[in-house]
PDB file of N, CA and C in Angstrom:
ATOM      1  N   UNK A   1     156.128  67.780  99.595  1.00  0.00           N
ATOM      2  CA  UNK A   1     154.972  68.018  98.759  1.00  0.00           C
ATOM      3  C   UNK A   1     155.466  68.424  97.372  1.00  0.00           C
ATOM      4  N   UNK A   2     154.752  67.800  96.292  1.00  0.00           N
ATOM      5  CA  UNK A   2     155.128  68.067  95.204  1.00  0.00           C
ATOM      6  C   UNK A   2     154.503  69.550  94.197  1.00  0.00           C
ATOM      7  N   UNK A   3     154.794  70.260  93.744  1.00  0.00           N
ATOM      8  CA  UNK A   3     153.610  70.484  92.723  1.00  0.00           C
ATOM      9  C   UNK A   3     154.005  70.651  91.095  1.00  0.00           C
ATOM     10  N   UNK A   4     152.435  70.526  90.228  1.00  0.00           N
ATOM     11  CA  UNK A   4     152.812  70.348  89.161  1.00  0.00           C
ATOM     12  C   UNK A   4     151.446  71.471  88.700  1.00  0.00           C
ATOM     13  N   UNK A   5     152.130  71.990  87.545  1.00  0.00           N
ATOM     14  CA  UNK A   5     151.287  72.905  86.497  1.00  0.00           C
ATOM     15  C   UNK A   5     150.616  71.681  85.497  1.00  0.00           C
ATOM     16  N   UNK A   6     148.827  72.701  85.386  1.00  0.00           N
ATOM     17  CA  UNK A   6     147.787  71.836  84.862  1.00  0.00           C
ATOM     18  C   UNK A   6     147.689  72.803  83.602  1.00  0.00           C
ATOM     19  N   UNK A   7     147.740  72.540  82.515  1.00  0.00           N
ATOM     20  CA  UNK A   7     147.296  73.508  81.325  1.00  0.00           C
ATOM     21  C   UNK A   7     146.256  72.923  80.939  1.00  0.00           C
ATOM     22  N   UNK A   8     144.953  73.776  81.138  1.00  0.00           N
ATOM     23  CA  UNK A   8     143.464  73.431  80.585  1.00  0.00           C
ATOM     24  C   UNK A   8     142.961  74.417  80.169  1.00  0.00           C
ATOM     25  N   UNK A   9     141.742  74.587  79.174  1.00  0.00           N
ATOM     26  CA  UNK A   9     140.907  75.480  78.844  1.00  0.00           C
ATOM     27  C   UNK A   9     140.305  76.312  80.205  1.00  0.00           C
ATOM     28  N   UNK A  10     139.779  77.446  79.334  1.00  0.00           N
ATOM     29  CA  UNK A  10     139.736  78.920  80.040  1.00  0.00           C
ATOM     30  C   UNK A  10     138.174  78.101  80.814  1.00  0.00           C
ATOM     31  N   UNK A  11     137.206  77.525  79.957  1.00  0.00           N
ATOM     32  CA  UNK A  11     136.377  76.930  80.136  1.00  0.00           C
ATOM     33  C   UNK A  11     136.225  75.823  81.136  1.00  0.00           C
ATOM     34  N   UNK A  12     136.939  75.063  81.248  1.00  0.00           N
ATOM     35  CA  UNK A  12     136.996  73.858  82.018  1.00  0.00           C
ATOM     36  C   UNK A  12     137.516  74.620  83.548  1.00  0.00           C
ATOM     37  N   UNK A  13     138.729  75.533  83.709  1.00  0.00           N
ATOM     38  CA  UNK A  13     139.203  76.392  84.703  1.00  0.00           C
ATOM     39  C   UNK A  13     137.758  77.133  85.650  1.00  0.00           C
ATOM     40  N   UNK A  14     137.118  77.585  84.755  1.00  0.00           N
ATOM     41  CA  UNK A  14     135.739  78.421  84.991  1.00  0.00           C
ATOM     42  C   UNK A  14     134.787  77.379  85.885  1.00  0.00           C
ATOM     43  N   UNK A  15     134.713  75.986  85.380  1.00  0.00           N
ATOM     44  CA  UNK A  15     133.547  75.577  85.431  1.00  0.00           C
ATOM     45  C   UNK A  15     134.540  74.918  87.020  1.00  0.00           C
ATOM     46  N   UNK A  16     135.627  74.659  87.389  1.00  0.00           N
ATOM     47  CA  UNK A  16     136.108  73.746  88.419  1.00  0.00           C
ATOM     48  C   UNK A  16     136.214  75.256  89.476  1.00  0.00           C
ATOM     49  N   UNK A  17     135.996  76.265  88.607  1.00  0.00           N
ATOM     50  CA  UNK A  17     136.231  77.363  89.941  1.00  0.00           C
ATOM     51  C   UNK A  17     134.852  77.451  90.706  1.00  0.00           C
ATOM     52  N   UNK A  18     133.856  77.613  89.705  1.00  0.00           N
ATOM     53  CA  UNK A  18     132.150  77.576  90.250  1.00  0.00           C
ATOM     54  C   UNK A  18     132.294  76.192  91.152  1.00  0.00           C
ATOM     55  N   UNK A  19     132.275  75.105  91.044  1.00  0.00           N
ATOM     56  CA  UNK A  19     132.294  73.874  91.883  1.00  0.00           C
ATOM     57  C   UNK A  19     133.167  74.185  93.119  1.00  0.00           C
ATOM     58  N   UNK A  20     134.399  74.794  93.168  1.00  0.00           N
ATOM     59  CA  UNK A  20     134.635  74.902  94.139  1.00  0.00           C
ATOM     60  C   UNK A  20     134.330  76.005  94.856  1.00  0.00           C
ATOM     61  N   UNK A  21     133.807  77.226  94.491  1.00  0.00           N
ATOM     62  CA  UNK A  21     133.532  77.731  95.219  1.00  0.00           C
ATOM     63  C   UNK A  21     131.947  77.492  96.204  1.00  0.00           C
ATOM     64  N   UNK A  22     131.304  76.484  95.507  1.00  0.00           N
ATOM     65  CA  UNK A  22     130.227  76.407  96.295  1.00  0.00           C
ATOM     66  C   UNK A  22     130.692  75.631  97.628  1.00  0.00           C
ATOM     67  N   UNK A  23     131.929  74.568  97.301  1.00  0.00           N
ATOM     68  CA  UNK A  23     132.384  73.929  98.669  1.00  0.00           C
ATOM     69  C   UNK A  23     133.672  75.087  99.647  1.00  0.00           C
ATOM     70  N   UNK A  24     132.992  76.457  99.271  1.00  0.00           N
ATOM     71  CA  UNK A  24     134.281  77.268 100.020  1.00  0.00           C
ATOM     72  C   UNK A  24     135.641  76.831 100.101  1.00  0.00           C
ATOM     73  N   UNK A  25     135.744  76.503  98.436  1.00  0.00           N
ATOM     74  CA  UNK A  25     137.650  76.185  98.252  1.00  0.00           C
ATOM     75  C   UNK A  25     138.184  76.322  97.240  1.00  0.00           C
ATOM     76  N   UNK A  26     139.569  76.707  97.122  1.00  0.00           N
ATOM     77  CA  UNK A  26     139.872  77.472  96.366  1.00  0.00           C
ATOM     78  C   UNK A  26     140.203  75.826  94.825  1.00  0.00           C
ATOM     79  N   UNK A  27     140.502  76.643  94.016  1.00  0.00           N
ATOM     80  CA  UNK A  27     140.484  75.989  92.618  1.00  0.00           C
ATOM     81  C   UNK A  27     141.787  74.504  93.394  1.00  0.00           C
ATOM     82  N   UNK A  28     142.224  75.078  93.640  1.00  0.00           N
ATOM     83  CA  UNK A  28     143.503  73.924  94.019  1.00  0.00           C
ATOM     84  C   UNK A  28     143.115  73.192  94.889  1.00  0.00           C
ATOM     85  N   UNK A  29     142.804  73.527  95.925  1.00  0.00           N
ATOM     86  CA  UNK A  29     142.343  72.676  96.878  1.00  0.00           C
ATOM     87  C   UNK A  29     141.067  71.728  96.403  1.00  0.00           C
ATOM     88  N   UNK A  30     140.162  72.008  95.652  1.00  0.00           N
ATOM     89  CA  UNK A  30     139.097  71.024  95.047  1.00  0.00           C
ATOM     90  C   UNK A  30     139.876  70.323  94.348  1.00  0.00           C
ATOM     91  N   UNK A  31     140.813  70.851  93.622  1.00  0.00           N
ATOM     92  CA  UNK A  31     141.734  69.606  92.497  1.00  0.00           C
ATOM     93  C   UNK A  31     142.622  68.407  93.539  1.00  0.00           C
ATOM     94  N   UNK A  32     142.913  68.952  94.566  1.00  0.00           N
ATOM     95  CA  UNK A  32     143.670  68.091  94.893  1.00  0.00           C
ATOM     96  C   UNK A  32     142.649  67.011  95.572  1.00  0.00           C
ATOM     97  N   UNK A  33     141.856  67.380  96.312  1.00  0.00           N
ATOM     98  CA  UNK A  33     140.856  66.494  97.028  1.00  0.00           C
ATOM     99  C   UNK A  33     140.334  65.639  95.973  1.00  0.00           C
ATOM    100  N   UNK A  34     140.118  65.893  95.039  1.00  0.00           N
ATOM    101  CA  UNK A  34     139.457  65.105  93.637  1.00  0.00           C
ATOM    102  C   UNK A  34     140.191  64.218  93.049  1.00  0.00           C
ATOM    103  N   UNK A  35     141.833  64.512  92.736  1.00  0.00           N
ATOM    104  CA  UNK A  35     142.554  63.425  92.783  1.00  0.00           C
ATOM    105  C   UNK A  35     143.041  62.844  93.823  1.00  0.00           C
ATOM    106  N   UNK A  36     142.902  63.287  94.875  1.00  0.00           N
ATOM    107  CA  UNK A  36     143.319  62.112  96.132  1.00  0.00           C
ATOM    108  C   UNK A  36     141.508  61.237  96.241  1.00  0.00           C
ATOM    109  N   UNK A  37     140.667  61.223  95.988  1.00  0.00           N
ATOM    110  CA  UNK A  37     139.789  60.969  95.946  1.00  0.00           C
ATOM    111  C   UNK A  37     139.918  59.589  94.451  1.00  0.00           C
ATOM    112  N   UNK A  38     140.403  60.221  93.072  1.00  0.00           N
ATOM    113  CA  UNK A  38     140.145  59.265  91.985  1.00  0.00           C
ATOM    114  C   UNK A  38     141.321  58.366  92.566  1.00  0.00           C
ATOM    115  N   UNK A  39     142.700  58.606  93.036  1.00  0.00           N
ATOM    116  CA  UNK A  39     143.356  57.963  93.240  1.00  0.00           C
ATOM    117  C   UNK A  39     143.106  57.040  94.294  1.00  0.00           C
ATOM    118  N   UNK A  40     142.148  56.686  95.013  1.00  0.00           N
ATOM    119  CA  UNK A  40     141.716  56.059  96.208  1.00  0.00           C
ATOM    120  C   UNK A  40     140.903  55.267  95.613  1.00  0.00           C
ATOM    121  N   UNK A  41     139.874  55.327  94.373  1.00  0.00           N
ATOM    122  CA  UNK A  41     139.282  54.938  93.730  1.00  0.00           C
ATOM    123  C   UNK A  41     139.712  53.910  92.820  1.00  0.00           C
ATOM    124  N   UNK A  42     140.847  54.608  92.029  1.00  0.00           N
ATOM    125  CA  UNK A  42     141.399  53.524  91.105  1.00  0.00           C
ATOM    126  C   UNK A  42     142.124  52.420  91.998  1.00  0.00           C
ATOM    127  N   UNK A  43     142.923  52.800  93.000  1.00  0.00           N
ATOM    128  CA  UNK A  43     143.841  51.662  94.433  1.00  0.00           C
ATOM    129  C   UNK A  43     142.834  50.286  94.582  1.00  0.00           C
ATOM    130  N   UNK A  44     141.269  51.096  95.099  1.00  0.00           N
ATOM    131  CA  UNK A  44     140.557  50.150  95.394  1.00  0.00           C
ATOM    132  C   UNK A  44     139.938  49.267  93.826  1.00  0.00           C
ATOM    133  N   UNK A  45     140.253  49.680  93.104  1.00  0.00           N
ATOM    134  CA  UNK A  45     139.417  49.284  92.058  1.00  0.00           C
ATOM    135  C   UNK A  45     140.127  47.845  91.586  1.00  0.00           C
ATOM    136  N   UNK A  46     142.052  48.481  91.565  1.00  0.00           N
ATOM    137  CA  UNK A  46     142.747  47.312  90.968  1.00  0.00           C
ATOM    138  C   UNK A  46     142.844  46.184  91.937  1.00  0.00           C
ATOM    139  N   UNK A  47     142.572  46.826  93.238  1.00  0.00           N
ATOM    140  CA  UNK A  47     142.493  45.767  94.448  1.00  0.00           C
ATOM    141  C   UNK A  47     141.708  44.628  94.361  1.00  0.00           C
ATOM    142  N   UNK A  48     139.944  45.411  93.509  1.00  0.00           N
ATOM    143  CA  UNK A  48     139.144  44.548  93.572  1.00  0.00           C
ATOM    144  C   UNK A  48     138.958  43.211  92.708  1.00  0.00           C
ATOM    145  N   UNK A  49     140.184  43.943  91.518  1.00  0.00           N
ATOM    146  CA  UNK A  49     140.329  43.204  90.263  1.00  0.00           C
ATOM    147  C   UNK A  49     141.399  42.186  90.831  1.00  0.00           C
ATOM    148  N   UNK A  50     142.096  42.063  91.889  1.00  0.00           N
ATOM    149  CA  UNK A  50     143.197  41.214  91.590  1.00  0.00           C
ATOM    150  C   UNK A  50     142.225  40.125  92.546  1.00  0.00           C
ATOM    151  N   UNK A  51     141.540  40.930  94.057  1.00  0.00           N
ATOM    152  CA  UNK A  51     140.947  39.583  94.316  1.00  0.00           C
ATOM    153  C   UNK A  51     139.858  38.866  93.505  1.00  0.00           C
ATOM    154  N   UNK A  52     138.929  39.369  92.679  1.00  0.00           N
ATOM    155  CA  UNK A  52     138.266  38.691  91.343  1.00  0.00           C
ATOM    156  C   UNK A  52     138.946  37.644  90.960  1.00  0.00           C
ATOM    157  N   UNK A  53     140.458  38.173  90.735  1.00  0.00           N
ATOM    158  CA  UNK A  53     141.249  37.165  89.390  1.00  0.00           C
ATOM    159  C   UNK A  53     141.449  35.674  90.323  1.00  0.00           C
ATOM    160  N   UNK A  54     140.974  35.638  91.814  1.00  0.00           N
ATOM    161  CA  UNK A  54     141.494  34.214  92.879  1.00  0.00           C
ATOM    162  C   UNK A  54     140.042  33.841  92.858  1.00  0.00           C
ATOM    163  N   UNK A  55     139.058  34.598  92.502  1.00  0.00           N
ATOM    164  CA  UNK A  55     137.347  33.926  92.252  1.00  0.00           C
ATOM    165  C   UNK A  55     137.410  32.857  91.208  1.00  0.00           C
ATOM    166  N   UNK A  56     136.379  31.617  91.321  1.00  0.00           N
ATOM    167  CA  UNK A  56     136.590  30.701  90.618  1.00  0.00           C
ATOM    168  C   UNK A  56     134.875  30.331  90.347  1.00  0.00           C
ATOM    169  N   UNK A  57     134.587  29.186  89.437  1.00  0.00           N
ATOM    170  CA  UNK A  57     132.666  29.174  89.577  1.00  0.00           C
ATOM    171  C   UNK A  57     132.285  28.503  90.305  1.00  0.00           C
ATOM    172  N   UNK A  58     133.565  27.537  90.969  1.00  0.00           N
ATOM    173  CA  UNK A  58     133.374  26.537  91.777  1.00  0.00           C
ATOM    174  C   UNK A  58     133.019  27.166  93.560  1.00  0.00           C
ATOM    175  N   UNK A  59     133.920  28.482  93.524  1.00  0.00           N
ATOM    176  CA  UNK A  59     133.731  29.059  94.729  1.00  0.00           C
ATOM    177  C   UNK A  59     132.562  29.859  94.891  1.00  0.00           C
ATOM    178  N   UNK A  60     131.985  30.646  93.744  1.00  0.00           N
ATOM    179  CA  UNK A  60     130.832  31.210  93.751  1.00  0.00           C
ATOM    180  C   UNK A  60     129.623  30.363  93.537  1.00  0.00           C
ATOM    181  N   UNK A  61     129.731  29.163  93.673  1.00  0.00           N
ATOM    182  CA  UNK A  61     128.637  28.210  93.345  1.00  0.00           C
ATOM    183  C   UNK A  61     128.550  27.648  94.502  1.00  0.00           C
ATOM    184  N   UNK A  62     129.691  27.667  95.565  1.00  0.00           N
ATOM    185  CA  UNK A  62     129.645  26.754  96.765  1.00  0.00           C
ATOM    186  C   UNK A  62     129.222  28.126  97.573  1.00  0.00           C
ATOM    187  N   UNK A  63     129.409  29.190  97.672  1.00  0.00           N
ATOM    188  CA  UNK A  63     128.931  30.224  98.488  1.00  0.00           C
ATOM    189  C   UNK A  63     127.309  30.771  98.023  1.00  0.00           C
ATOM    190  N   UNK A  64     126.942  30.693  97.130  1.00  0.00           N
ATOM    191  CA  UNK A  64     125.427  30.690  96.806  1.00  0.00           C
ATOM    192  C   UNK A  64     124.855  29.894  97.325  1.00  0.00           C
ATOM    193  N   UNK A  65     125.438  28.242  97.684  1.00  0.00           N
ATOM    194  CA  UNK A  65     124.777  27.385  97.970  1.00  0.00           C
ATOM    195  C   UNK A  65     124.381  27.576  99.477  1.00  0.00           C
ATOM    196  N   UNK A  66     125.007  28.238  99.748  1.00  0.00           N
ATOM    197  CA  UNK A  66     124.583  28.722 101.022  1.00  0.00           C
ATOM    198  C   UNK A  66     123.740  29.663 101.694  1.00  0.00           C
ATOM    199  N   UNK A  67     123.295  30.061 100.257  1.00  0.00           N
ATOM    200  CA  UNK A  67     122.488  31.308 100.524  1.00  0.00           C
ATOM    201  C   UNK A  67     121.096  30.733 101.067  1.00  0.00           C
ATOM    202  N   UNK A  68     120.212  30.455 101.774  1.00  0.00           N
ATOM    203  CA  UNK A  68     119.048  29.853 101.864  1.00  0.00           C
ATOM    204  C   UNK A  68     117.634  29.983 100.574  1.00  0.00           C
ATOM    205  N   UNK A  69     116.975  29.392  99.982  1.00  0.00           N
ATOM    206  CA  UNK A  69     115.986  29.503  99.458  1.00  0.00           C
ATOM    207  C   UNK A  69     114.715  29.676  99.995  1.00  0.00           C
ATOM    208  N   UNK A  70     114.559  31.069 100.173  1.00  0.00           N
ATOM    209  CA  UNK A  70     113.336  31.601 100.684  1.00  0.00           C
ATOM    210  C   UNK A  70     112.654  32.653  99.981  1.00  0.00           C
ATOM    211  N   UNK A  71     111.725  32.933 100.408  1.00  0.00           N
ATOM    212  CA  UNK A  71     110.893  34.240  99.214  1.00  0.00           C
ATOM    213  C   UNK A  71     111.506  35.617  99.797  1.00  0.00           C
ATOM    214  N   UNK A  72     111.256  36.349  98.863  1.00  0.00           N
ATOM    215  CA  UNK A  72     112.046  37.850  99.251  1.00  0.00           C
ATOM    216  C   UNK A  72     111.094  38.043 100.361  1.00  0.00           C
ATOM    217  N   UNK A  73     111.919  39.340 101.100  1.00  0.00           N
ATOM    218  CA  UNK A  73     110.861  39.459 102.152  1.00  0.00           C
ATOM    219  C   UNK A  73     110.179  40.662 101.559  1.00  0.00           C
ATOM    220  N   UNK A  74     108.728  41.282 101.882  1.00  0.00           N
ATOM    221  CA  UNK A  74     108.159  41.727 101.580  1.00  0.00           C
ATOM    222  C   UNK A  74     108.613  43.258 101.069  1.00  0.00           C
ATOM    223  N   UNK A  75     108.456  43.564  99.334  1.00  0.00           N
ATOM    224  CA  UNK A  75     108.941  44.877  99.220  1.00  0.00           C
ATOM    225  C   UNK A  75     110.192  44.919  98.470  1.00  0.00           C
ATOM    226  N   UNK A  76     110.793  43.714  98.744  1.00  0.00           N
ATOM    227  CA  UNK A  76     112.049  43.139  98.022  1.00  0.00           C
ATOM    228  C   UNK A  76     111.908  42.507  96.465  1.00  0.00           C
ATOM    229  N   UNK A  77     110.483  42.258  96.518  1.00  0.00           N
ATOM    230  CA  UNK A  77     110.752  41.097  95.232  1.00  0.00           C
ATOM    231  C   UNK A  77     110.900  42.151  93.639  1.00  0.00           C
ATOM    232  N   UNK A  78     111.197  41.431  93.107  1.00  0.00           N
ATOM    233  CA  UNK A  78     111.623  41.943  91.547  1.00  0.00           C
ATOM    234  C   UNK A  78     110.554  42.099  90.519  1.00  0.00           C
TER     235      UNK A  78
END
């Protein structure tokens, strides 16, 4: 396990201590869950970008075509 020192305002410290204490945890433990959390976020994000970059209009035009043409169902429409 690694650790590393965060230098932030007295302010920003304050406001991540109130947040965590409403989830009964201490200042560190909310920080770490929050970046194992953004970091899970950004993983999936570049993931989503690389399969995008193998999307083509030809493939999203042949998979629409499949979508059936029917009326929304009730409650759905726009």
């Amino acid at each position: 396990m690694k650790a590393i020192e965060l230098n932030m305002s007295d302010d920003i410290y304050q406001k991540l201590e109130n947040i965590a204490s409403h989830d009964h945890q201490s200042v560190d433990a909310f920080a770490v869950r929050k970046l194992e959390e953004f970091a899970r976020a950004f993983e999936s994000f570049n993931d989503l970008e690389r399969r995008a970059q193998r999307g083509t209009q030809e493939k999203f035009h042949a998979a629409m075509a499949k979508v059936p043409n029917v009326p929304p169902m009730p409650g759905d429409e726009l």
